[in-house]
C-alpha atoms as a PDB file:
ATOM      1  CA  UNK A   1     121.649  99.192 120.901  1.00  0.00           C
ATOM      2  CA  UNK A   2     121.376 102.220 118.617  1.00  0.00           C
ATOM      3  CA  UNK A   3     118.273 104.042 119.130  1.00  0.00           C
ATOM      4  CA  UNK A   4     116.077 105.281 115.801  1.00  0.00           C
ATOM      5  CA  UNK A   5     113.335 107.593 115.991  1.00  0.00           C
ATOM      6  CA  UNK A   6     110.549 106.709 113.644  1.00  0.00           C
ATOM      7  CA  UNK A   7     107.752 108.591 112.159  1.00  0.00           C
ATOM      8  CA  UNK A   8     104.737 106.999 112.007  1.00  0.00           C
ATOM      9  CA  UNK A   9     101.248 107.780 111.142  1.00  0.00           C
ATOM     10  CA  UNK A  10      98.326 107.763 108.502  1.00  0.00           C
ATOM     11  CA  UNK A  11      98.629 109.026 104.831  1.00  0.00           C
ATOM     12  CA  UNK A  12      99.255 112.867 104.418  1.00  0.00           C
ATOM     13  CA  UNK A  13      99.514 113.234 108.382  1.00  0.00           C
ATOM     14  CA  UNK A  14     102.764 114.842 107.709  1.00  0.00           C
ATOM     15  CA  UNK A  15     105.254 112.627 108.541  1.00  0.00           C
ATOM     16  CA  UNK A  16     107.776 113.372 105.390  1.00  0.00           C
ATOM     17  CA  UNK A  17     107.744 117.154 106.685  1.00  0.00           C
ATOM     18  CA  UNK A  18     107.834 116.094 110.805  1.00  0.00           C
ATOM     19  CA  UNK A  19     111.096 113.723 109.517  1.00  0.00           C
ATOM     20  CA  UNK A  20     113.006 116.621 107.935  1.00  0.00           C
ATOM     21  CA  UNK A  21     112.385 118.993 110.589  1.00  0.00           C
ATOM     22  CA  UNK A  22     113.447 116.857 113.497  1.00  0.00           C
ATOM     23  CA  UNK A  23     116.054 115.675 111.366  1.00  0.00           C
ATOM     24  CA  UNK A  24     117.259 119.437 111.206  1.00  0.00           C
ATOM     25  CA  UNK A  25     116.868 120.270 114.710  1.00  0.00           C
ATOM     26  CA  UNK A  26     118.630 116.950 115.745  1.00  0.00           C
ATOM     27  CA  UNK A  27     121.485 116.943 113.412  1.00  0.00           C
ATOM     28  CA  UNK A  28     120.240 113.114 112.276  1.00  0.00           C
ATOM     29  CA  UNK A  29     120.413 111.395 108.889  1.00  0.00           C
ATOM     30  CA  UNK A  30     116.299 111.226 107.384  1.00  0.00           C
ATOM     31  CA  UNK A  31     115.334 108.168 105.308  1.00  0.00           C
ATOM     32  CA  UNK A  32     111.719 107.934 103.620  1.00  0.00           C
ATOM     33  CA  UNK A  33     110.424 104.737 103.584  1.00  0.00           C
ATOM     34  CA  UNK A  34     108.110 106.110 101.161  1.00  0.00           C
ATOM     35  CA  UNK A  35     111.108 106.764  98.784  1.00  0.00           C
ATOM     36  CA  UNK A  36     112.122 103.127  98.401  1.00  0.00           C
ATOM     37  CA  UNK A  37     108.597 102.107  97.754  1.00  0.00           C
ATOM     38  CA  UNK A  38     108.229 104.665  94.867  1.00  0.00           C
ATOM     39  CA  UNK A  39     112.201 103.725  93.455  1.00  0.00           C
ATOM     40  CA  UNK A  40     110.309 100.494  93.648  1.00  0.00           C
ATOM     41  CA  UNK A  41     107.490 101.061  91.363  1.00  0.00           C
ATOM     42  CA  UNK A  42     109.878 103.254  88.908  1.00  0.00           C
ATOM     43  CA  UNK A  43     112.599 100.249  88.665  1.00  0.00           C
ATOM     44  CA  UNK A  44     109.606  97.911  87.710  1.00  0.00           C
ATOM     45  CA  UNK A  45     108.751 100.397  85.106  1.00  0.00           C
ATOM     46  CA  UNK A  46     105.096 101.316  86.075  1.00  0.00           C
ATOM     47  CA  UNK A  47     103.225 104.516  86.465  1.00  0.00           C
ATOM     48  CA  UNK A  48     102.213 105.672  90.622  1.00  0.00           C
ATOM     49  CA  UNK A  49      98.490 104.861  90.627  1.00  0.00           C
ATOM     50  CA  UNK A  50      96.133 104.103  93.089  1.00  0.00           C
ATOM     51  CA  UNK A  51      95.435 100.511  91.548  1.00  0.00           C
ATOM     52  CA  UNK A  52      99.352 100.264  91.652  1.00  0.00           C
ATOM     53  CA  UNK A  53     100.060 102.451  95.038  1.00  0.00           C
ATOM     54  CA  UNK A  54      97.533  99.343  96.362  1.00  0.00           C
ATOM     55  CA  UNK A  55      99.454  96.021  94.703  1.00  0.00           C
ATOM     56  CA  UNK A  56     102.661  97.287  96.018  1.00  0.00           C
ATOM     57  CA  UNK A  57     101.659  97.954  99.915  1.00  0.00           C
ATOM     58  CA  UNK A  58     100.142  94.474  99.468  1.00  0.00           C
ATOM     59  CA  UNK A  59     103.445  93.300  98.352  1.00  0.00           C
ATOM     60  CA  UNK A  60     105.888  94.783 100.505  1.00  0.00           C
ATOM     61  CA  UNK A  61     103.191  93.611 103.422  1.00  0.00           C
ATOM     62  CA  UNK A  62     102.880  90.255 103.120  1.00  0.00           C
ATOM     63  CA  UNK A  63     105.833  88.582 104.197  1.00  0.00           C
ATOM     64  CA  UNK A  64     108.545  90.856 102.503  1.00  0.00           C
ATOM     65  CA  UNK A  65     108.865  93.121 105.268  1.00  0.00           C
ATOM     66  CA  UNK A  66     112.663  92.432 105.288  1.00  0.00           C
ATOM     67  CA  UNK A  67     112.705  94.500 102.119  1.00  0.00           C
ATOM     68  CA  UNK A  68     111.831  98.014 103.162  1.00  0.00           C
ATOM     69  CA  UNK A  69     113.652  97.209 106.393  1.00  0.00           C
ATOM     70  CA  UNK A  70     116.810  96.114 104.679  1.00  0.00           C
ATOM     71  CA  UNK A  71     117.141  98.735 102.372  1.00  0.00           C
ATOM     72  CA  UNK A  72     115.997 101.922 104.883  1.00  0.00           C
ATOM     73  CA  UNK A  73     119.025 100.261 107.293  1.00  0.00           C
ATOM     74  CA  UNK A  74     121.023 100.209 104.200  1.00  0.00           C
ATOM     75  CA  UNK A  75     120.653 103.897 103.914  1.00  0.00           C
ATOM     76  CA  UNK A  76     121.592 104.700 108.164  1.00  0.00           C
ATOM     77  CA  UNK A  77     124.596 106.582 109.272  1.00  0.00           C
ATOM     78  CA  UNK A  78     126.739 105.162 111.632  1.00  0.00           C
ATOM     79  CA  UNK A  79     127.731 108.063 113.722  1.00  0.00           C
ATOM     80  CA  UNK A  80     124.557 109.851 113.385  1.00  0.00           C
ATOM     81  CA  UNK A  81     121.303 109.639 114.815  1.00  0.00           C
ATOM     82  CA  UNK A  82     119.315 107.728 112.046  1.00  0.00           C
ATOM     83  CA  UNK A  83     115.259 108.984 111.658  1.00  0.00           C
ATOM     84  CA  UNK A  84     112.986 106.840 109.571  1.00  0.00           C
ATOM     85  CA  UNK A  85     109.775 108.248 107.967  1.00  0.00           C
ATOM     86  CA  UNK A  86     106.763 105.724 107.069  1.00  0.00           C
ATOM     87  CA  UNK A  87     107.239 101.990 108.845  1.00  0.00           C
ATOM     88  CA  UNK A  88     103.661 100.551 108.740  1.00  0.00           C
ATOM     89  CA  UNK A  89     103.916  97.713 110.855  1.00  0.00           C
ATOM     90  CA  UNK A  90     104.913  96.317 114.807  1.00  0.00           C
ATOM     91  CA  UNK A  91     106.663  93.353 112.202  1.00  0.00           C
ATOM     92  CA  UNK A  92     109.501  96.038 110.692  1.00  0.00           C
ATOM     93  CA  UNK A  93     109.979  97.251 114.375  1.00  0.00           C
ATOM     94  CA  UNK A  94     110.775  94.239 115.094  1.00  0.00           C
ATOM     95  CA  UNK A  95     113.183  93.370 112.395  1.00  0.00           C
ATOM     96  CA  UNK A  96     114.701  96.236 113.262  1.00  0.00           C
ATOM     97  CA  UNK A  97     115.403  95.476 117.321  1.00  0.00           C
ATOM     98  CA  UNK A  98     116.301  91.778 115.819  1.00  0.00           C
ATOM     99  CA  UNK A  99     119.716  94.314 113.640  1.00  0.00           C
ATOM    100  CA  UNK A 100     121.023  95.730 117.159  1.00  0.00           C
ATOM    101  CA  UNK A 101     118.317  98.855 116.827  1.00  0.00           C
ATOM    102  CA  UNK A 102     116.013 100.652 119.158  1.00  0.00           C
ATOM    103  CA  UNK A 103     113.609 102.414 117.863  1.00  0.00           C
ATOM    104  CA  UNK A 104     111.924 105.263 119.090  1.00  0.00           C
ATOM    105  CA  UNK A 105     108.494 105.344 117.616  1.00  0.00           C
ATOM    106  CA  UNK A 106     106.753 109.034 116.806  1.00  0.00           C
ATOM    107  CA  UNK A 107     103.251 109.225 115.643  1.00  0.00           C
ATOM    108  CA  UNK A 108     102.288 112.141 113.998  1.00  0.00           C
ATOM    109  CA  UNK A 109      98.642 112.572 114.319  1.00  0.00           C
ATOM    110  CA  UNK A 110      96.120 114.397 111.758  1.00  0.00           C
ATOM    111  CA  UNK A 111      92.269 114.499 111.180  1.00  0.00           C
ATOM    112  CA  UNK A 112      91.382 112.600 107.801  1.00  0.00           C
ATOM    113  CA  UNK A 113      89.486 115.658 106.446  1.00  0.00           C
ATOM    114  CA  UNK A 114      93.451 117.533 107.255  1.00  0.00           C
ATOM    115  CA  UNK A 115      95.444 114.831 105.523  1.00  0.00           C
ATOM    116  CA  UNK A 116      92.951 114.369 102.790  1.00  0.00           C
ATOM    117  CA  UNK A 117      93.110 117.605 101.555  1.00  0.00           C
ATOM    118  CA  UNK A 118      96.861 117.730 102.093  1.00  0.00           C
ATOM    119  CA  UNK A 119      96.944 114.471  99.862  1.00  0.00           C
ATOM    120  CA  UNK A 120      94.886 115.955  97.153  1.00  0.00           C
ATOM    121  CA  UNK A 121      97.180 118.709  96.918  1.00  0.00           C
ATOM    122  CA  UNK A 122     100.048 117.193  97.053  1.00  0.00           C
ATOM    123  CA  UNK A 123      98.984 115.078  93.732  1.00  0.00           C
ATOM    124  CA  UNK A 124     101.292 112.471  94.103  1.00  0.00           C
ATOM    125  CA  UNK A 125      99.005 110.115  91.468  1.00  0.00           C
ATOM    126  CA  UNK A 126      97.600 113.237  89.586  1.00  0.00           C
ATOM    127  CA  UNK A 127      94.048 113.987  90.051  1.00  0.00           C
ATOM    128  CA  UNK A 128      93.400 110.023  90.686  1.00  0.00           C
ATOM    129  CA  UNK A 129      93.401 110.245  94.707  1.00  0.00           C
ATOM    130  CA  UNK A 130      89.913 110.806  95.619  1.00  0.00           C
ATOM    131  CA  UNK A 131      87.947 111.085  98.834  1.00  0.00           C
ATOM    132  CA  UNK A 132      86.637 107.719  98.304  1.00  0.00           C
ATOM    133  CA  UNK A 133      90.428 105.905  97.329  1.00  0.00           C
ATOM    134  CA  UNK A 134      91.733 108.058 100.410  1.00  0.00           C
ATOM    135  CA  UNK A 135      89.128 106.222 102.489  1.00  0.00           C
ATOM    136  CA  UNK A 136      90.145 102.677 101.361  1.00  0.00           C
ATOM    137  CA  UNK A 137      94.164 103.456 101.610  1.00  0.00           C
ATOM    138  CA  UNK A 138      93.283 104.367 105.221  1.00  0.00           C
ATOM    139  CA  UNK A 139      91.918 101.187 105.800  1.00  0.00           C
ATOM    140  CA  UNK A 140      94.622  99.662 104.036  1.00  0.00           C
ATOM    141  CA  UNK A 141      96.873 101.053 105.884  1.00  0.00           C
ATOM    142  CA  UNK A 142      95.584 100.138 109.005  1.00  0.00           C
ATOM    143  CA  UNK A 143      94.902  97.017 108.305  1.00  0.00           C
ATOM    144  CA  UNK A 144      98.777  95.880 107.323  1.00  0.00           C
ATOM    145  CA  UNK A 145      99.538  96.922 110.386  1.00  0.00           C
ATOM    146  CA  UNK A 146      99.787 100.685 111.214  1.00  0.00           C
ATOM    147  CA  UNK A 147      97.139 100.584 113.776  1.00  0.00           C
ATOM    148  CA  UNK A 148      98.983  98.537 115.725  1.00  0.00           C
ATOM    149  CA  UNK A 149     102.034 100.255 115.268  1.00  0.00           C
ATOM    150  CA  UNK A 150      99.982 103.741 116.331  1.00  0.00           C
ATOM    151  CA  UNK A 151      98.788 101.898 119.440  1.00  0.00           C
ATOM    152  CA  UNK A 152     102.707 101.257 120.457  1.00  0.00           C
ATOM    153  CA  UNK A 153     103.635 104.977 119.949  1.00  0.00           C
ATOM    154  CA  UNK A 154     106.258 106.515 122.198  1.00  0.00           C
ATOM    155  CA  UNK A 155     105.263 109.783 121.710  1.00  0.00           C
ATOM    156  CA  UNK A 156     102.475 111.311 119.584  1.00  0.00           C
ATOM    157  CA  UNK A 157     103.044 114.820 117.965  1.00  0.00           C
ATOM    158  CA  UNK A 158      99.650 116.879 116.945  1.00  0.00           C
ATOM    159  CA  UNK A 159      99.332 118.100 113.023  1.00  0.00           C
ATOM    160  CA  UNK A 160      96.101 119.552 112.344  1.00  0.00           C
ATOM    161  CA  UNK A 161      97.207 123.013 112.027  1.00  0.00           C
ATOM    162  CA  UNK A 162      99.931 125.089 110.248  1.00  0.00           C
ATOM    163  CA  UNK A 163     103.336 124.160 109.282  1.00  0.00           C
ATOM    164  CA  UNK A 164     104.429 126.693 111.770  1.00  0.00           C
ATOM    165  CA  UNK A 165     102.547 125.242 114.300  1.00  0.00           C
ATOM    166  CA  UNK A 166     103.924 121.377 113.441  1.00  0.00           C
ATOM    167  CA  UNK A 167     107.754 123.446 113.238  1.00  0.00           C
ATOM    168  CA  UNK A 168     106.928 124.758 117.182  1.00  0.00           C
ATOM    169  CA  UNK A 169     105.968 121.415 118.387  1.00  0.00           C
ATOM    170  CA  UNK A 170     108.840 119.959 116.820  1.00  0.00           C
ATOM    171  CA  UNK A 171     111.612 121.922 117.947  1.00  0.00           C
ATOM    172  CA  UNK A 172     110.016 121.334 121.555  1.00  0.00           C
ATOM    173  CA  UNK A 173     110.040 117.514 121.108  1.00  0.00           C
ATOM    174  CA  UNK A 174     113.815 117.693 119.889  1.00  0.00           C
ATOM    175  CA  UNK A 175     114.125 119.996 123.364  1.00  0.00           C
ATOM    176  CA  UNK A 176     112.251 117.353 125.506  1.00  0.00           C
ATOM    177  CA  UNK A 177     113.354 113.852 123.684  1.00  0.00           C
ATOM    178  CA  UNK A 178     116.763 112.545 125.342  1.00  0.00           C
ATOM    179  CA  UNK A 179     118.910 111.101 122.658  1.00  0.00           C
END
């Protein structure tokens, strides 16, 4: 089997960032799940919203899985080390060991008052993600799945303080990890 490293873990916990960086210190091909569920939203023609963020986690987690799976494995190198950013459930791990994969699975950890304000910066739906939405996307979140997935973790990777911090512990996981 081919192993995968995925990056897990809660909204704005820094997973896009973690992704790139090991994918730089590994040498490995980075896909954002993320990505495919904001193509997603574009190709259906409809603005990123929290009302809209919301029907389409709903809809990519309830039964069509095989979507966000198919497509991120659509996107993997075959002689590099493939990293995936943003799986939400033990369900697309397991589509992915049923392909001939085996994944690795990162969690990148982060206080909510850290990734809240991280969210609010980034402004992905404008000035429309609140405290209170960031509260219910968390339980969203962990309800299709991802607290499950967290539980399974391999390895878990700290991010509550600077990017140079989350760049130090990164380049010592790539140091440590035996791929």
């Amino acid at each position: 089997m081919k192993k995968v490293l995925l990056i897990i873990g809660m909204p704005g916990s820094g997973k896009t960032t973690a992704a790139n960086l090991l994918g730089k210190q590994l040498n490995a091909n980075v896909i954002h799940s993320g990505d495919i569920v904001r193509q997603e939203i574009k190709r259906k023609g409809l603005k990123l919203t929290p009302e809209v963020d919301r029907k389409m986690r709903k809809y990519f987690h309830s039964g069509r899985e095989h979507i966000i799976v198919n497509k991120t494995i659509a996107q993997f190198k075959r002689n590099k080390l493939n990293i995936v950013d943003g799986f939400r459930s033990l369900k697309e791990v397991k589509m992915l060991k049923n392909k001939g994969y085996e994944p690795i699975i990162i969690y990148i950890s982060a206080p909510f008052t850290t990734r809240a304000k991280r969210q609010i910066k980034r402004a992905r739906m404008g000035k429309r993600e609140t405290m209170s939405y960031l509260k219910i996307r968390d339980k969203d979140e962990l309800k299709i799945g991802l607290e499950k997935l967290i539980k399974s973790a391999d390895f878990v990777i700290s991010n509550r303080g600077t990017l140079s911090e989350l760049k130090e512990s990164i380049k010592n996981f790539a140091k440590q990890i035996n791929i």
